[in-house]
N, C-alpha and C. Protein backbone atom coordinates (compact mmCIF):
# COMPACT_ATOMS: atom_id res chain seq x y z
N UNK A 1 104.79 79.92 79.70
CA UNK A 1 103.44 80.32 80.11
C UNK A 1 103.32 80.14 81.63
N UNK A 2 102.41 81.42 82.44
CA UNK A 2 102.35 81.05 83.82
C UNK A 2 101.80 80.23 84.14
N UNK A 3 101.09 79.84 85.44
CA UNK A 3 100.38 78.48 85.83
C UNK A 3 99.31 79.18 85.63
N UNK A 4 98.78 80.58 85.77
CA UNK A 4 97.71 81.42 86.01
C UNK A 4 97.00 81.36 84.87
N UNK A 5 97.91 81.89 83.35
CA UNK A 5 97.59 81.59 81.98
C UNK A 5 97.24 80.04 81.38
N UNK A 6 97.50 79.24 82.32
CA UNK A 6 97.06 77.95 81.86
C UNK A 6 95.68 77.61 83.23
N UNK A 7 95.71 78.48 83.83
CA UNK A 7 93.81 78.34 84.38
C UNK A 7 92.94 78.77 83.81
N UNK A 8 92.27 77.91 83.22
CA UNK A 8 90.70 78.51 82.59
C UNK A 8 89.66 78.92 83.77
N UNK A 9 89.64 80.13 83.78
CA UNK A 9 88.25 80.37 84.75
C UNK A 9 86.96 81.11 83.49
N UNK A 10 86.15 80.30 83.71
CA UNK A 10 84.72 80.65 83.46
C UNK A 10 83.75 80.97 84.25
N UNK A 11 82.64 82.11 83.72
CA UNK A 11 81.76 82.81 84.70
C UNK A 11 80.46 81.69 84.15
N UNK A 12 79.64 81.35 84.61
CA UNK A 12 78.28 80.53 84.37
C UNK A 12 76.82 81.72 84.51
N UNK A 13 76.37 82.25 83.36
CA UNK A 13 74.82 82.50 84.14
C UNK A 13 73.68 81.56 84.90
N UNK A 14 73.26 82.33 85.90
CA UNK A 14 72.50 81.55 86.43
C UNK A 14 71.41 82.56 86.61
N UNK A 15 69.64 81.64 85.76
CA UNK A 15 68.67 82.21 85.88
C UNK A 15 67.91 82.90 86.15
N UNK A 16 67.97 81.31 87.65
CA UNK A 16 67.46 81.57 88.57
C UNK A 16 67.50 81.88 89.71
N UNK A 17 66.81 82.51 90.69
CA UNK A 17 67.59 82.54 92.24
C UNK A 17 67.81 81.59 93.06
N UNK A 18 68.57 80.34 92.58
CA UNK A 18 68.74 79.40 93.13
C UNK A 18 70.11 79.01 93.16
N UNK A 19 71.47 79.50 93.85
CA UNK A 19 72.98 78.97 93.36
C UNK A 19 73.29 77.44 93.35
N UNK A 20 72.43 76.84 94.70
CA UNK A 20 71.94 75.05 94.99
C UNK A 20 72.17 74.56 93.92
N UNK A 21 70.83 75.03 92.99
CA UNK A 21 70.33 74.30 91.91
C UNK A 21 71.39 74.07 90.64
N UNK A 22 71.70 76.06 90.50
CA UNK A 22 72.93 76.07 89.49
C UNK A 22 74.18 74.77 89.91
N UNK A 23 74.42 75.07 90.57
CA UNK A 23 75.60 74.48 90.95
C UNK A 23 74.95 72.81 90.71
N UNK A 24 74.19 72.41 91.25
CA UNK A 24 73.51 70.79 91.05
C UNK A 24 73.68 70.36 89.32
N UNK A 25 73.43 71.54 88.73
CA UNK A 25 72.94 71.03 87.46
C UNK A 25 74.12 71.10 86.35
N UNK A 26 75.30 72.10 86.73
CA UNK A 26 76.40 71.95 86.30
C UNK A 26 77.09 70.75 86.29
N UNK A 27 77.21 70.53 87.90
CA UNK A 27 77.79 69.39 88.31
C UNK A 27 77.12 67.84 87.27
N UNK A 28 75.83 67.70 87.26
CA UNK A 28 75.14 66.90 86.65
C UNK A 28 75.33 67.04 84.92
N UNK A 29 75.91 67.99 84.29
CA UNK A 29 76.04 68.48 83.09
C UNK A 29 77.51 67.84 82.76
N UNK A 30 78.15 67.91 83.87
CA UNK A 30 79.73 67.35 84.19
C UNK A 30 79.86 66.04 83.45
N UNK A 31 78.74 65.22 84.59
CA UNK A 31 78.65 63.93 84.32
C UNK A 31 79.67 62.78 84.41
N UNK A 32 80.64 62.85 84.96
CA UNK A 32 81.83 62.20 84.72
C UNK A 32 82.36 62.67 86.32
N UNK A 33 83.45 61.17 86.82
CA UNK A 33 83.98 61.31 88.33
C UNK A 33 85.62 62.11 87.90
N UNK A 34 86.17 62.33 86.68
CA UNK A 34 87.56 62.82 86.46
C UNK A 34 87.30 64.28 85.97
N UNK A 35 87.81 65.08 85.81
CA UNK A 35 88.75 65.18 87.26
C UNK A 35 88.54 65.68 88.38
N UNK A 36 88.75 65.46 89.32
CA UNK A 36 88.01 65.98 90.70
C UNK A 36 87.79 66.70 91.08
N UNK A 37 86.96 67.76 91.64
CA UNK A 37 86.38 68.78 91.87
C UNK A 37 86.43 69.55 93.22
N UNK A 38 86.60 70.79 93.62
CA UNK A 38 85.93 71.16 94.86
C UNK A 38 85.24 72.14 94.52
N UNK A 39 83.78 71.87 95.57
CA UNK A 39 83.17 73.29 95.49
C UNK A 39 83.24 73.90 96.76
N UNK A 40 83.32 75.16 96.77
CA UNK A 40 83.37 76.42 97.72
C UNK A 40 82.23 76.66 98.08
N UNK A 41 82.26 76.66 98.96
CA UNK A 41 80.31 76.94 100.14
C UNK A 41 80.87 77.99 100.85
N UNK A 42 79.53 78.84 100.33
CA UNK A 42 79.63 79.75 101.90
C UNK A 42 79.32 79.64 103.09
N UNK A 43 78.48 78.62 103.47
CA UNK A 43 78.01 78.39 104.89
C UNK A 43 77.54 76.94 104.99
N UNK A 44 77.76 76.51 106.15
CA UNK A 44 77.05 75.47 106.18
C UNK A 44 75.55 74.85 105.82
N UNK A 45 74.89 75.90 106.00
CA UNK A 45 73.52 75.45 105.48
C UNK A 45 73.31 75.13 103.81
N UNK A 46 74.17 76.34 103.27
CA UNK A 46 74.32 76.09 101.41
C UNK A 46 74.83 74.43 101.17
N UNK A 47 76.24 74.69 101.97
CA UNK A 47 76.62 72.64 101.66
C UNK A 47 75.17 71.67 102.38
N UNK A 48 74.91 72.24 103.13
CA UNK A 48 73.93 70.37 103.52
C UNK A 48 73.03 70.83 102.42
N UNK A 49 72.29 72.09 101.87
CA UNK A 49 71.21 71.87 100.66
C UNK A 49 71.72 71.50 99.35
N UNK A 50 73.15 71.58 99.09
CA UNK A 50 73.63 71.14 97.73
C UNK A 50 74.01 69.64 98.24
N UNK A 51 74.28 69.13 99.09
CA UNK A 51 74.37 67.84 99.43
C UNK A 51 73.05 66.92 99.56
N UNK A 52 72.12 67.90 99.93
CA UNK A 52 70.91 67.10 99.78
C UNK A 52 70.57 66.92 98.13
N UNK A 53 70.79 67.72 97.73
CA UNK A 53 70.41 67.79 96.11
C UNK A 53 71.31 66.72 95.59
N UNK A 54 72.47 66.97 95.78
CA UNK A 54 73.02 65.95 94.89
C UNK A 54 72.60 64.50 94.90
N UNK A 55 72.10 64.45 95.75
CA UNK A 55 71.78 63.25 96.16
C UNK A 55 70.52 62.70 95.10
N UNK A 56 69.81 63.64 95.03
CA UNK A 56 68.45 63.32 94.30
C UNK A 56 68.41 64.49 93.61
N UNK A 57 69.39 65.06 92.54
CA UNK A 57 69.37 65.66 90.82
C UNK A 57 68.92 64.16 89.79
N UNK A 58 69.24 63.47 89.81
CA UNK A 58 68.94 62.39 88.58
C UNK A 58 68.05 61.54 89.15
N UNK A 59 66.82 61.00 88.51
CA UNK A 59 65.55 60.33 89.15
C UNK A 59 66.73 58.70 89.55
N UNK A 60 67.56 58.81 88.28
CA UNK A 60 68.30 57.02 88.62
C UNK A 60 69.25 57.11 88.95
N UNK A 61 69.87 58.10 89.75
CA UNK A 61 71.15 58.06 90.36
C UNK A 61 71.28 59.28 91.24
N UNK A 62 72.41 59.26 91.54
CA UNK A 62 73.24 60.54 91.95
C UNK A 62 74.54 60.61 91.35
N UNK A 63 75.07 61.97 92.19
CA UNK A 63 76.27 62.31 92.00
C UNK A 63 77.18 61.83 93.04
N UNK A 64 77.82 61.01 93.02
CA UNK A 64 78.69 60.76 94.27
C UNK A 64 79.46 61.74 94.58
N UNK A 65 79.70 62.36 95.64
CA UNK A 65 80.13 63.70 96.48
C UNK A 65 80.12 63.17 98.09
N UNK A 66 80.64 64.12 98.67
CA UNK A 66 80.52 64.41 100.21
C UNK A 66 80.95 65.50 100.57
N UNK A 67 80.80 65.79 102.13
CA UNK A 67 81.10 67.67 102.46
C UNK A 67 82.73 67.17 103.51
N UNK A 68 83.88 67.81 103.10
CA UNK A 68 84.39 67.75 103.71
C UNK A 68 84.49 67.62 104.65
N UNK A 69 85.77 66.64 105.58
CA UNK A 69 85.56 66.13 107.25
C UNK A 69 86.62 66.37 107.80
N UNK A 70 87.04 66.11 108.71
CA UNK A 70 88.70 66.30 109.17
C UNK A 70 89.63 64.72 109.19
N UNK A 71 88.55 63.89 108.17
CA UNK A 71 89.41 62.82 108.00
C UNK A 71 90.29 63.03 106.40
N UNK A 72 91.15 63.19 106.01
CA UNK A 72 91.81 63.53 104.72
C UNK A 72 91.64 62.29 103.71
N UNK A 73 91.78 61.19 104.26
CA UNK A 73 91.76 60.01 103.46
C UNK A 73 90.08 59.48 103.39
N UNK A 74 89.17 60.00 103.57
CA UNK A 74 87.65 59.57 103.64
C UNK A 74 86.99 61.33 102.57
N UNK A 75 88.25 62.49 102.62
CA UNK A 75 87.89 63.53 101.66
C UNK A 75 88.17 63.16 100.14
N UNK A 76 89.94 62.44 100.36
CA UNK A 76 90.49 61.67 98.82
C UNK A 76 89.86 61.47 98.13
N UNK A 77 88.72 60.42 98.81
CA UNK A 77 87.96 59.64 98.26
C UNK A 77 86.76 60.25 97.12
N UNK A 78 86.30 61.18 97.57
CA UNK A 78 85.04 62.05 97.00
C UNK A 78 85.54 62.47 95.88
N UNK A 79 84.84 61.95 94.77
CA UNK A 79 85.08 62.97 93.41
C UNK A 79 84.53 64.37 93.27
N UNK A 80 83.53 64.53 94.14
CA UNK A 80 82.72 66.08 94.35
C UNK A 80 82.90 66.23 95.80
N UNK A 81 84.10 67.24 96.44
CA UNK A 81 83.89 67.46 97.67
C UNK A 81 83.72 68.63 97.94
N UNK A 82 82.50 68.69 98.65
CA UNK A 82 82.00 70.20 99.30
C UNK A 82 82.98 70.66 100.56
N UNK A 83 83.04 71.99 100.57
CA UNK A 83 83.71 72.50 101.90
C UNK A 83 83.58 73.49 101.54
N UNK A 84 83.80 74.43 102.89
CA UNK A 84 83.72 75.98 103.43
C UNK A 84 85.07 76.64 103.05
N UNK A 85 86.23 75.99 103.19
CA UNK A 85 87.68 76.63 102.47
C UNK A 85 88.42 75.54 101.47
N UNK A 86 89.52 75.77 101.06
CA UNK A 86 89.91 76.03 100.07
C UNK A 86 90.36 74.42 100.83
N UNK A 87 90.09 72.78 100.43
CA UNK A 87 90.74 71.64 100.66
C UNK A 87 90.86 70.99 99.52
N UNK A 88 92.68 70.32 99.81
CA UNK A 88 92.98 69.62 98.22
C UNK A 88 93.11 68.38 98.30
N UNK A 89 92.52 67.83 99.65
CA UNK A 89 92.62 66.28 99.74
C UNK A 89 92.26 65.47 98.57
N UNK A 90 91.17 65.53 98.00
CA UNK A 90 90.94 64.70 96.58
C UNK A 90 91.65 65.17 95.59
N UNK A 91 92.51 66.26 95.57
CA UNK A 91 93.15 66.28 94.60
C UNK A 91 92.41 66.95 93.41
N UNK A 92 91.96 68.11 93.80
CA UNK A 92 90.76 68.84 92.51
C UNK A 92 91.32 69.52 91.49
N UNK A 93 90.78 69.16 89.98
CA UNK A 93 91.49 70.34 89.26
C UNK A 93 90.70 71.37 89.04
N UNK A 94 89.34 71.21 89.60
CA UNK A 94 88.57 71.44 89.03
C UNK A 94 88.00 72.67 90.39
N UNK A 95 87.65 74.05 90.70
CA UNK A 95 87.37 74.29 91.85
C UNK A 95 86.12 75.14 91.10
N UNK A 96 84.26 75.25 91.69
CA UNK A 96 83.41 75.36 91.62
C UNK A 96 83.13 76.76 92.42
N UNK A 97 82.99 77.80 92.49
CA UNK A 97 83.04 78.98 93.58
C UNK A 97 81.58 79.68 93.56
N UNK A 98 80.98 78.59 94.96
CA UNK A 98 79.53 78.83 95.47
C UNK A 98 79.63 80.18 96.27
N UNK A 99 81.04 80.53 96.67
CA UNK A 99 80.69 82.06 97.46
C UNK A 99 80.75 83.41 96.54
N UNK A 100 80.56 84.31 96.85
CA UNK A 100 79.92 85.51 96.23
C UNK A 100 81.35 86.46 96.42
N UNK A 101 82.45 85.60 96.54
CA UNK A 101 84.01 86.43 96.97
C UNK A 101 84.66 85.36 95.93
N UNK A 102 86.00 86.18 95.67
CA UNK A 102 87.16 85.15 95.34
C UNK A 102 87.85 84.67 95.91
N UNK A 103 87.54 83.20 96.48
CA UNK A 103 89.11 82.49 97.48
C UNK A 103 90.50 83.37 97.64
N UNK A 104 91.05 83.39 98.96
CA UNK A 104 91.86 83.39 98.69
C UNK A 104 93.16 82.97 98.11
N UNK A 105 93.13 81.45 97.98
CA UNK A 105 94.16 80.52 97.44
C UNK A 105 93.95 79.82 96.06
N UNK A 106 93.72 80.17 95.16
CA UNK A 106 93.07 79.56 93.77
C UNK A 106 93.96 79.14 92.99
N UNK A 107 95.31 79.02 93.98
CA UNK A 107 96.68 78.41 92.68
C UNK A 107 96.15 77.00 92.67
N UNK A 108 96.87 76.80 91.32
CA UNK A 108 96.94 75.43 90.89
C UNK A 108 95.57 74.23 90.68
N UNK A 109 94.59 75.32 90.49
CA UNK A 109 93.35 74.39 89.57
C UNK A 109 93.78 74.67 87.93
N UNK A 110 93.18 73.55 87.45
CA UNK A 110 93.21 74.17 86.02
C UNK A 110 92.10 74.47 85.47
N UNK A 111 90.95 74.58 86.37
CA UNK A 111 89.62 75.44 85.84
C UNK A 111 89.07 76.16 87.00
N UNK A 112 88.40 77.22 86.37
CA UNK A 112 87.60 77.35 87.83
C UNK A 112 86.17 78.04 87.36
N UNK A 113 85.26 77.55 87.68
CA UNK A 113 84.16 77.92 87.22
C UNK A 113 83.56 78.53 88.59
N UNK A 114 82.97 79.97 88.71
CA UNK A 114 82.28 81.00 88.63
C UNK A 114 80.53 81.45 88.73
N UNK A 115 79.79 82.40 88.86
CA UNK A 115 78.67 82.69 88.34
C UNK A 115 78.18 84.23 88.49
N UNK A 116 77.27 84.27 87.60
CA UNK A 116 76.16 85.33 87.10
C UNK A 116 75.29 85.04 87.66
N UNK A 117 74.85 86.03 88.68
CA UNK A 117 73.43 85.93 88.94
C UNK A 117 72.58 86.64 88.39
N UNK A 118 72.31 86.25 87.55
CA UNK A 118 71.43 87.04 86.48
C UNK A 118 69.94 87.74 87.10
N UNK A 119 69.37 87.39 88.30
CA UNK A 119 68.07 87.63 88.74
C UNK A 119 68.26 89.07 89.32
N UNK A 120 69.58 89.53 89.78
CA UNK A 120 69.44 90.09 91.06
C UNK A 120 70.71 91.45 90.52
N UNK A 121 70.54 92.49 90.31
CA UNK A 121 71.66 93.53 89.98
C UNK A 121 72.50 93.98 91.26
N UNK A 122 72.11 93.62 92.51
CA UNK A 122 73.20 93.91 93.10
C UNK A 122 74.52 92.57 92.92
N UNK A 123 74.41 91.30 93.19
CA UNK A 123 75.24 90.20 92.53
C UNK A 123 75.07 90.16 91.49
N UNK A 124 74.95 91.02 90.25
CA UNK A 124 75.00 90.99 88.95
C UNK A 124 76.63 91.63 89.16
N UNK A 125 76.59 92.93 89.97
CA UNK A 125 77.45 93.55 90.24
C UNK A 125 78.85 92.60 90.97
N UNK A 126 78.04 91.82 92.08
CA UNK A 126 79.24 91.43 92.74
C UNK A 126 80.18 90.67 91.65
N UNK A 127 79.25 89.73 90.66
CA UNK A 127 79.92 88.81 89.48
C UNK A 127 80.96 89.57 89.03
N UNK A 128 80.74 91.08 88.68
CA UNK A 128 81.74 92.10 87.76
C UNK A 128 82.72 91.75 88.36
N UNK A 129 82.61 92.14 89.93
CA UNK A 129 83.85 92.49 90.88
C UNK A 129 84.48 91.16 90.79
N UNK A 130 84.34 90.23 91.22
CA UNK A 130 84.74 88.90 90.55
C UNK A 130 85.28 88.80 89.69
N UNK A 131 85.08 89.05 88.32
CA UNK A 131 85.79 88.95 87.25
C UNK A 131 86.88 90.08 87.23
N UNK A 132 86.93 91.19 87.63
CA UNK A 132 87.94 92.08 87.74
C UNK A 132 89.41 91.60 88.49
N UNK A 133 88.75 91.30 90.04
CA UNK A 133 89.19 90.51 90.77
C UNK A 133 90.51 89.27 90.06
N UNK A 134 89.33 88.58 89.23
CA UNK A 134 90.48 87.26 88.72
C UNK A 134 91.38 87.51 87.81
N UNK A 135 90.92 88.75 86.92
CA UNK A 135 91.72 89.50 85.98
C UNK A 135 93.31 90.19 86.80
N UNK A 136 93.03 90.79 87.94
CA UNK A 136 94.31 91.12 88.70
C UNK A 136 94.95 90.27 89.01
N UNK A 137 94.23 89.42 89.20
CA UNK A 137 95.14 88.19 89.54
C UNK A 137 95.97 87.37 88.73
N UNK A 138 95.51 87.80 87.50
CA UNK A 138 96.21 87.04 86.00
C UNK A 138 95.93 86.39 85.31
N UNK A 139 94.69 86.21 85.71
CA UNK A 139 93.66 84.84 84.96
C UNK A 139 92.74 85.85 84.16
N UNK A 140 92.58 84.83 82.94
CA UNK A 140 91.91 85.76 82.04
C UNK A 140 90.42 85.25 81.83
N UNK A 141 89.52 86.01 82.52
CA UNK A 141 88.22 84.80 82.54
C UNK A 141 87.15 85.18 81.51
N UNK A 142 86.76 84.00 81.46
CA UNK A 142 85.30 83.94 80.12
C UNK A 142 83.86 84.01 80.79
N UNK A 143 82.80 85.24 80.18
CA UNK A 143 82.01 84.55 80.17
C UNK A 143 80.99 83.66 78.96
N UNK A 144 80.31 82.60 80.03
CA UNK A 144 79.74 81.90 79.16
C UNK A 144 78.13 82.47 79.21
N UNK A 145 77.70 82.37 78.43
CA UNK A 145 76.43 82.55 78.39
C UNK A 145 75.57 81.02 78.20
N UNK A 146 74.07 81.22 77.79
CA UNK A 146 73.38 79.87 78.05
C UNK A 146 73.46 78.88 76.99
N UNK A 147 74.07 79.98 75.69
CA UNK A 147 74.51 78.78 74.70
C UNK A 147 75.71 78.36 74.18
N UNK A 148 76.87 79.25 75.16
CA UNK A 148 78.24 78.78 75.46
C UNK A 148 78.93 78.13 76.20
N UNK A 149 78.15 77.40 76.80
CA UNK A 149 78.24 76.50 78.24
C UNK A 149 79.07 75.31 77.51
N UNK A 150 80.24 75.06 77.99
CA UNK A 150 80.55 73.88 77.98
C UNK A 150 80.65 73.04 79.46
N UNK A 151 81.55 71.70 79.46
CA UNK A 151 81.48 70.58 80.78
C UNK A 151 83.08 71.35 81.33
N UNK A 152 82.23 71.50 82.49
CA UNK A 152 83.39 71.69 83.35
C UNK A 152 84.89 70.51 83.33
């Protein structure tokens, strides 16, 4: 079996017009620091508002995370690390894809979760292209709908 056939990529609907939130509440659905994660931001402003969120999704906690730095051993550390490209300092199996493109480098996660923007038919569309996208690539992706959701 390839490494490609042993990546699960899943598509997520999302509601609302909020990717922040989606992404907050997955992550919080997660619940657990194993196995480590990266999520993909498109811009800096998306990471400091999902960083602000994470912070305050659960009234009695958070999610421990941080946004990638150019220190590698202070990225290790983060079980949820945000960044703008593709970093494997913590060691993620897990990669989260907040941009509206497919990475270019997506070897060697063994999941990769995705989304539906369900509000909006032009990124209803981009989602397609996405999934076509990961299909050329060799990965055979699922979607989930709102009562097929499993934990990342």
């Amino acid at each position: 079996m390839s490494g490609k056939a042993e990546t699960r990529v899943h598509f997520e609907l999302l509601e609302r017009p909020d990717r922040v939130e989606g992404i907050a509440r997955l992550l919080l659905r997660r619940g657990r620091l194993e196995p480590h994660v990266l999520v993909l931001c498109p811009d800096e402003g998306f990471m400091a508002a999902l960083d602000e969120r994470l912070w305050t999704i659960h009234p009695e906690s958070f999610l421990a995370h941080g946004p990638a730095g150019p220190d590698a051993e202070d990225n290790a550390m983060q079980p949820i690390l945000l960044a703008l490209n593709i970093v494997r300092d913590n060691r993620p199996s897990v990669l989260v894809n907040g941009c509206l493109e497919v990475p270019p480098d997506v070897s060697g996660f063994a999941h990769i979760v995705d989304f539906v923007d369900g509000w909006d038919e032009r990124l209803k569309q981009a989602a397609r292209e996405r999934f076509r996208t990961y299909r050329q690539m060799g990965f055979e992706p699922e979607y989930l709908g709102r009562r097929e959701r499993t934990s990342a």
